[in-house]
Protein backbone atom coordinates (compact mmCIF):
# COMPACT_ATOMS: atom_id res chain seq x y z
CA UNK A 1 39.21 -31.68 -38.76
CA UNK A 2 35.53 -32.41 -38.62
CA UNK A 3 32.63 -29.87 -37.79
CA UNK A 4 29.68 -31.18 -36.02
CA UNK A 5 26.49 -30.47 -34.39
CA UNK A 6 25.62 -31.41 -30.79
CA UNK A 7 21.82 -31.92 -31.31
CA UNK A 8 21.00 -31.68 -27.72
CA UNK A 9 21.09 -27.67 -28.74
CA UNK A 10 17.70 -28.37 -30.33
CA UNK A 11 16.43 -30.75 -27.78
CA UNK A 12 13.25 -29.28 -28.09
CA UNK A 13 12.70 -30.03 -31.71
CA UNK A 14 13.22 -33.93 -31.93
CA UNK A 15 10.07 -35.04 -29.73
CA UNK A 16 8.86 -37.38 -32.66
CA UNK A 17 10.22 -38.83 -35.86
CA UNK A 18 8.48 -35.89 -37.67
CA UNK A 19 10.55 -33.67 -36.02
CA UNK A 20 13.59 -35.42 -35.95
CA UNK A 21 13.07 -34.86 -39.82
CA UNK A 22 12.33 -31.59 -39.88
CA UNK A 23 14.99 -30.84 -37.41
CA UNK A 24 17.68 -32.55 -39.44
CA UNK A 25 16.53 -30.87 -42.46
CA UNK A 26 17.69 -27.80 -40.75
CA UNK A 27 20.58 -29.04 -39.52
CA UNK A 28 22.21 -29.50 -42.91
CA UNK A 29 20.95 -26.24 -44.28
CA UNK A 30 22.87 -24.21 -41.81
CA UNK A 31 25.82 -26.45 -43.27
CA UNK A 32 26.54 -29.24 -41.17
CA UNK A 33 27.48 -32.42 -42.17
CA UNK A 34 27.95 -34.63 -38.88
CA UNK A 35 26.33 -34.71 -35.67
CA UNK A 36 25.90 -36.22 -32.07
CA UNK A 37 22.59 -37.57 -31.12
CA UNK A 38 21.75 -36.34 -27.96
CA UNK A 39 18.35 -35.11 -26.16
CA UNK A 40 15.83 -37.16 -28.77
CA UNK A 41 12.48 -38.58 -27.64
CA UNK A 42 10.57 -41.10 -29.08
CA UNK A 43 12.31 -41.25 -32.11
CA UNK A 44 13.14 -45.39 -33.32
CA UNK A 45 17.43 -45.92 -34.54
CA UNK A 46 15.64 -46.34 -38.13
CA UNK A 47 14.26 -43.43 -37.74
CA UNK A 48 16.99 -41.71 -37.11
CA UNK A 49 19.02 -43.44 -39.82
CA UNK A 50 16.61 -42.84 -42.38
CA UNK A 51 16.41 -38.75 -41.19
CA UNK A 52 20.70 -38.72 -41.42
CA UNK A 53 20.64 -40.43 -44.91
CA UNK A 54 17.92 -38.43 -46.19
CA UNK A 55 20.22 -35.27 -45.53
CA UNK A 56 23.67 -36.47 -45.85
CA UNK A 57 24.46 -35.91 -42.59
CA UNK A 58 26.45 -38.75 -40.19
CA UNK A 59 26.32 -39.69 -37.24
CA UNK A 60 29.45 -39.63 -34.76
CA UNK A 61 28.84 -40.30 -31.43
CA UNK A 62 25.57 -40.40 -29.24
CA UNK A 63 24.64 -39.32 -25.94
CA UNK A 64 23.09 -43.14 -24.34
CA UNK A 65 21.67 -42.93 -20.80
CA UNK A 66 24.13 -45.04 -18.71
CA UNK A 67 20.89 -47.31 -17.36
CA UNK A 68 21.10 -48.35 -21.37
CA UNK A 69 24.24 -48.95 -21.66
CA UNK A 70 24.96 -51.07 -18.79
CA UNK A 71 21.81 -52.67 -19.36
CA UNK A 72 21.47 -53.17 -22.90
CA UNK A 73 25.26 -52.66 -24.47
CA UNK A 74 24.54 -55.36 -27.06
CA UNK A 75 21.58 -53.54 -28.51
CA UNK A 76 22.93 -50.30 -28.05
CA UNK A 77 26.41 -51.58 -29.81
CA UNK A 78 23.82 -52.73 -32.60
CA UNK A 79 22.18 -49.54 -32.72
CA UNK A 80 25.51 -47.54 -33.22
CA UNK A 81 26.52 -49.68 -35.71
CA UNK A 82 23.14 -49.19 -37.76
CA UNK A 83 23.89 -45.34 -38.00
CA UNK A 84 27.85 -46.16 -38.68
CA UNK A 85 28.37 -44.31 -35.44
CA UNK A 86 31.76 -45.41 -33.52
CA UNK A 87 31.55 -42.96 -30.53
CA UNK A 88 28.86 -44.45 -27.51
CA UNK A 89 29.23 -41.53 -24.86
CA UNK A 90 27.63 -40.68 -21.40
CA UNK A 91 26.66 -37.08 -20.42
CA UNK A 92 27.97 -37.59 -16.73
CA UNK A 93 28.40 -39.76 -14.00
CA UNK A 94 26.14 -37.62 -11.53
CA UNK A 95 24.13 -40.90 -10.01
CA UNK A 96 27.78 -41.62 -8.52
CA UNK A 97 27.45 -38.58 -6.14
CA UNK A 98 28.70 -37.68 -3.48
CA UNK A 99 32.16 -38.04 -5.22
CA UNK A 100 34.82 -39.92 -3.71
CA UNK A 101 37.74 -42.42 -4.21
CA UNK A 102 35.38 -44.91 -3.85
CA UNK A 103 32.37 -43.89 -5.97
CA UNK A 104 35.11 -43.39 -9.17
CA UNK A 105 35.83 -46.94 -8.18
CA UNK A 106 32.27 -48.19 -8.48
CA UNK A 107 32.00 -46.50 -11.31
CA UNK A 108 35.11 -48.18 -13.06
CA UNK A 109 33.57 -51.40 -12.04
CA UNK A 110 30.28 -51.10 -13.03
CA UNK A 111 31.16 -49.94 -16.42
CA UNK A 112 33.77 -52.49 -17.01
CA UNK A 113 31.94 -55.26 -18.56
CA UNK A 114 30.22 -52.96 -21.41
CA UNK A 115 33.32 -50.68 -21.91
CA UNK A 116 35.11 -54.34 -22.48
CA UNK A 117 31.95 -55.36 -25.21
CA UNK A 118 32.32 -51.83 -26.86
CA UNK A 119 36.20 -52.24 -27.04
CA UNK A 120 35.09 -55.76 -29.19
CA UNK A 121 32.85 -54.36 -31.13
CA UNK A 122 35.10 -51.95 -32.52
CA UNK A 123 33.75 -48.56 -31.02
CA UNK A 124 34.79 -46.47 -28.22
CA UNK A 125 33.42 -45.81 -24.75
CA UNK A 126 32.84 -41.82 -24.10
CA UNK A 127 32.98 -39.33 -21.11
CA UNK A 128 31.61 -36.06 -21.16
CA UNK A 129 33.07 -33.62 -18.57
CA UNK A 130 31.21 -30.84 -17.06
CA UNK A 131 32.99 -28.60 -14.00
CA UNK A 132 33.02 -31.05 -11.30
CA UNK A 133 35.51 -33.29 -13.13
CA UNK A 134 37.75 -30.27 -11.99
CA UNK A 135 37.26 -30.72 -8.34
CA UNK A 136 40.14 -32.01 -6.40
CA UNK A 137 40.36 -34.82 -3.68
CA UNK A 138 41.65 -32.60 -0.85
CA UNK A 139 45.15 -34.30 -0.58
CA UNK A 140 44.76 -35.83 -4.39
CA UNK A 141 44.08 -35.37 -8.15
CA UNK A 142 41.40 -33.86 -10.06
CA UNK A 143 38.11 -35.87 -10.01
CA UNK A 144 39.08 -36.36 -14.01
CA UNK A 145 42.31 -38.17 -13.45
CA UNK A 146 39.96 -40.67 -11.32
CA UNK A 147 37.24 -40.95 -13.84
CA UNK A 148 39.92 -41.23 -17.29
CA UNK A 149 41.81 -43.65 -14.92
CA UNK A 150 38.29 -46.34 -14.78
CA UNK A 151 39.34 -47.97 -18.23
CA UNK A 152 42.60 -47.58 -20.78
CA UNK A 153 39.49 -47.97 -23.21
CA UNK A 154 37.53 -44.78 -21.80
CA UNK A 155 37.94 -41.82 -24.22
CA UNK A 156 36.64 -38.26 -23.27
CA UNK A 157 34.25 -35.99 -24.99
CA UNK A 158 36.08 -32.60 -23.69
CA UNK A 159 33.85 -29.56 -23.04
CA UNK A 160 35.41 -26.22 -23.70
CA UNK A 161 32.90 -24.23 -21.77
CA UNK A 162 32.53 -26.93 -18.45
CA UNK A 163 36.38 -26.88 -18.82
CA UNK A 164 36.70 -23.15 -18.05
CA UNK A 165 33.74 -22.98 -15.74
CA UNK A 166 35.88 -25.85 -13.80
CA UNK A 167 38.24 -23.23 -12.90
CA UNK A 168 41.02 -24.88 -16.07
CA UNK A 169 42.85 -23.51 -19.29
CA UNK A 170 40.70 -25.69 -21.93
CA UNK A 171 43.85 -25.34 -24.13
CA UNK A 172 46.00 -26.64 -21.80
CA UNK A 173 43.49 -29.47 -20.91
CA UNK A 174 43.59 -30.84 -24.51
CA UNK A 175 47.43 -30.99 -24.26
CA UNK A 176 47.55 -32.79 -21.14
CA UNK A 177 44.50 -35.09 -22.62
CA UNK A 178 45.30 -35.10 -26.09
CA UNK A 179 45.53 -38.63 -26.57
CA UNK A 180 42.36 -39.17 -24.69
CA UNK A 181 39.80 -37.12 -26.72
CA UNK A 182 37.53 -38.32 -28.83
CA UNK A 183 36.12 -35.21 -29.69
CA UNK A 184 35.21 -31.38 -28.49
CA UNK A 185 32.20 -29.71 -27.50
CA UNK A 186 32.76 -26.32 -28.69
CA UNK A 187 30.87 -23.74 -26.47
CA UNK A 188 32.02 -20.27 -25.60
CA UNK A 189 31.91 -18.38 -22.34
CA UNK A 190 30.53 -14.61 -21.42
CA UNK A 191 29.81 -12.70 -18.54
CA UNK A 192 26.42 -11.32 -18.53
CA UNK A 193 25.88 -9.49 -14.71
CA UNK A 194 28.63 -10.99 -12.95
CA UNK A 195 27.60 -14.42 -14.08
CA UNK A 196 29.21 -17.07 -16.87
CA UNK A 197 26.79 -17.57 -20.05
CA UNK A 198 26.88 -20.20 -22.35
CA UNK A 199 27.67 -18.59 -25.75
CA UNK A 200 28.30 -19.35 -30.12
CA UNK A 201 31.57 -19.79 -30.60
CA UNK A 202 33.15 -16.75 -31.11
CA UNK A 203 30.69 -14.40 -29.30
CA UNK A 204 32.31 -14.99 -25.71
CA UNK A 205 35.45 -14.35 -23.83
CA UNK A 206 37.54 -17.59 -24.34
CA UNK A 207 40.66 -18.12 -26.59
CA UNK A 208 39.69 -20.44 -28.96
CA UNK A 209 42.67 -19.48 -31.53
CA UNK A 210 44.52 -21.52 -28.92
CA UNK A 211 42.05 -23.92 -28.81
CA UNK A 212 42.13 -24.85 -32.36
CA UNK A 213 45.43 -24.71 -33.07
CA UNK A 214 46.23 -27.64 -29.92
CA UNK A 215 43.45 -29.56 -31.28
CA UNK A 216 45.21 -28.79 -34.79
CA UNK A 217 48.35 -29.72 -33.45
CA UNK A 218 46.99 -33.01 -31.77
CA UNK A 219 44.96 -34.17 -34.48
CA UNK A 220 42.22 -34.07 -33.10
CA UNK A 221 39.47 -35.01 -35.65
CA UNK A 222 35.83 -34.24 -34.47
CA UNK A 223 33.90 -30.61 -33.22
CA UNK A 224 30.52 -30.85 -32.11
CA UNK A 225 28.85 -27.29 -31.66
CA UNK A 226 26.72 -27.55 -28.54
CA UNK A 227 24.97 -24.83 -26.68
CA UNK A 228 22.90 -26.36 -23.58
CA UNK A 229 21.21 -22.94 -22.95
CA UNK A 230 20.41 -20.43 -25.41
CA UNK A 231 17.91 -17.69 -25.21
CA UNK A 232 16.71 -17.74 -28.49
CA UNK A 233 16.42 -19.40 -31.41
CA UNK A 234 18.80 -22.69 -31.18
CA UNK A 235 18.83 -22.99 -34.54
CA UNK A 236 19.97 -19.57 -35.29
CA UNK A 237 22.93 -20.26 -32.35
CA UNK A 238 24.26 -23.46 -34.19
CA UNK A 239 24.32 -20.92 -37.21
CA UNK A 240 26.03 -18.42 -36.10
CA UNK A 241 28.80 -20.47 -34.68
CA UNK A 242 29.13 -22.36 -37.95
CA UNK A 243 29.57 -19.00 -39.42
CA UNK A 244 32.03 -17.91 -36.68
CA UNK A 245 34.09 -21.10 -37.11
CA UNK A 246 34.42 -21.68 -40.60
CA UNK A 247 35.00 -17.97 -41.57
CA UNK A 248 37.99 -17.86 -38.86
CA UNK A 249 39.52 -21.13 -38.82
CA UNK A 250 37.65 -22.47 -42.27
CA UNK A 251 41.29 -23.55 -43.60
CA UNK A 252 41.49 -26.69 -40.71
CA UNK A 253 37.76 -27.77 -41.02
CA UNK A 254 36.75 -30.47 -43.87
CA UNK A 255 34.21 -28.19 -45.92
């Protein structure tokens, strides 16, 4: 299995090309060797292939704003294929709300025609879950059975943490969607005053033993590291998952 970092974690850090750099200079000093591009601002593809090279790292998948990808799949498609990224993904589908039979299908039609060029071109259409996705249809299924069911071509992006806050057994979501997911955002869960935190890996409540041993068992190949929130230092949070990961479940992870 692969190791990544989610670099919407240091959103913050990647307003230019300077600090794209930087940032990715940091990246591969904690030890990672992939990532997802996610959160960046002004910062050109070139750029951003130039800052990946210059460290080793690769690209896997991106966050694209859906406006983008409807709107400008070719270039985007060309953009993915100048980092040798195969994974295009989407963070949500929240301009569909309210949420019903109906939106899902708008969705599935609106997407259709770029899913279909992404398909050609050899890469794979992504969906990000957060908690809603968990949601039933009073009478139906789970808002994710509605979105997964837009395209045979859609692939998901599964969130460990959103999973859980959805009210679901993120281990038993990968088994029923193992053949579905692209890859995991790995992001732990604790209870700070009666509320759920975003936590590293490792430092929260959930069972990710089980967790990596379905995705183990699966084959699942790629684990992005994300943290949306963190109090601190985002750097030092990537870290200390990395550390958390590899020293417990080093043996399944490509060093």
């Amino acid at each position: 299995m692969i190791l990544g970092a989610q670099l919407y974690t240091v959103r913050d850090f990647m307003k230019n090309e300077e600090d794209f750099a930087r940032t990715m200079d940091k990246i591969a000093a904690i030890g990672y060797k992939y990532v997802q591009v996610s959160g960046i601002g002004a910062v050109s593809p070139e750029a951003i292939k130039k800052a990946v090279d210059d460290t080793g790292l690769k690209v896997i998948l991106t966050h694209t704003s859906a406006d983008r990808i409807l709107k400008e799949t070719d270039k985007v498609i060309e953009e993915h294929t100048l980092f040798g990224c195969d994974g295009i993904g989407i963070g949500g589908i929240f301009n569909y709300k309210p949420f019903t039979l109906e939106s899902f299908k708008r969705f599935a039609d609106d997407f259709a025609p770029a899913i279909e060029k992404i398909k050609k071109a050899g890469k794979k259409f992504l969906y990000h879950n957060h908690k809603f996705e968990f949601e039933r249809i009073p009478g139906g299924n789970l808002y994710l059975e509605y979105i997964m069911n837009a395209s045979p071509d859609l692939m998901l992006t599964f969130d460990t943490y959103w999973a859980q806050a959805g009210g679901a057994d993120p281990a038993a979501a990968i088994e029923k969607y193992a053949d579905k997911i692209f890859t995991t955002h790995l992001k732990d869960m604790r209870i700070i005053n009666d509320a759920q935190v975003m936590a590293e890996v490792g430092e929260g409540n959930m069972n990710f033993d089980t967790i990596i041993e379905v995705c183990k068992k699966h084959g699942i190949k790629y684990h992005m590291v994300e943290q949306d929130i963190v109090p601190a230092d985002p750097f030092d949070s990537l870290a200390i998952s990395y550390k958390n990961i590899m020293e417990r479940y080093g043996e399944y992870f490509e060093k």
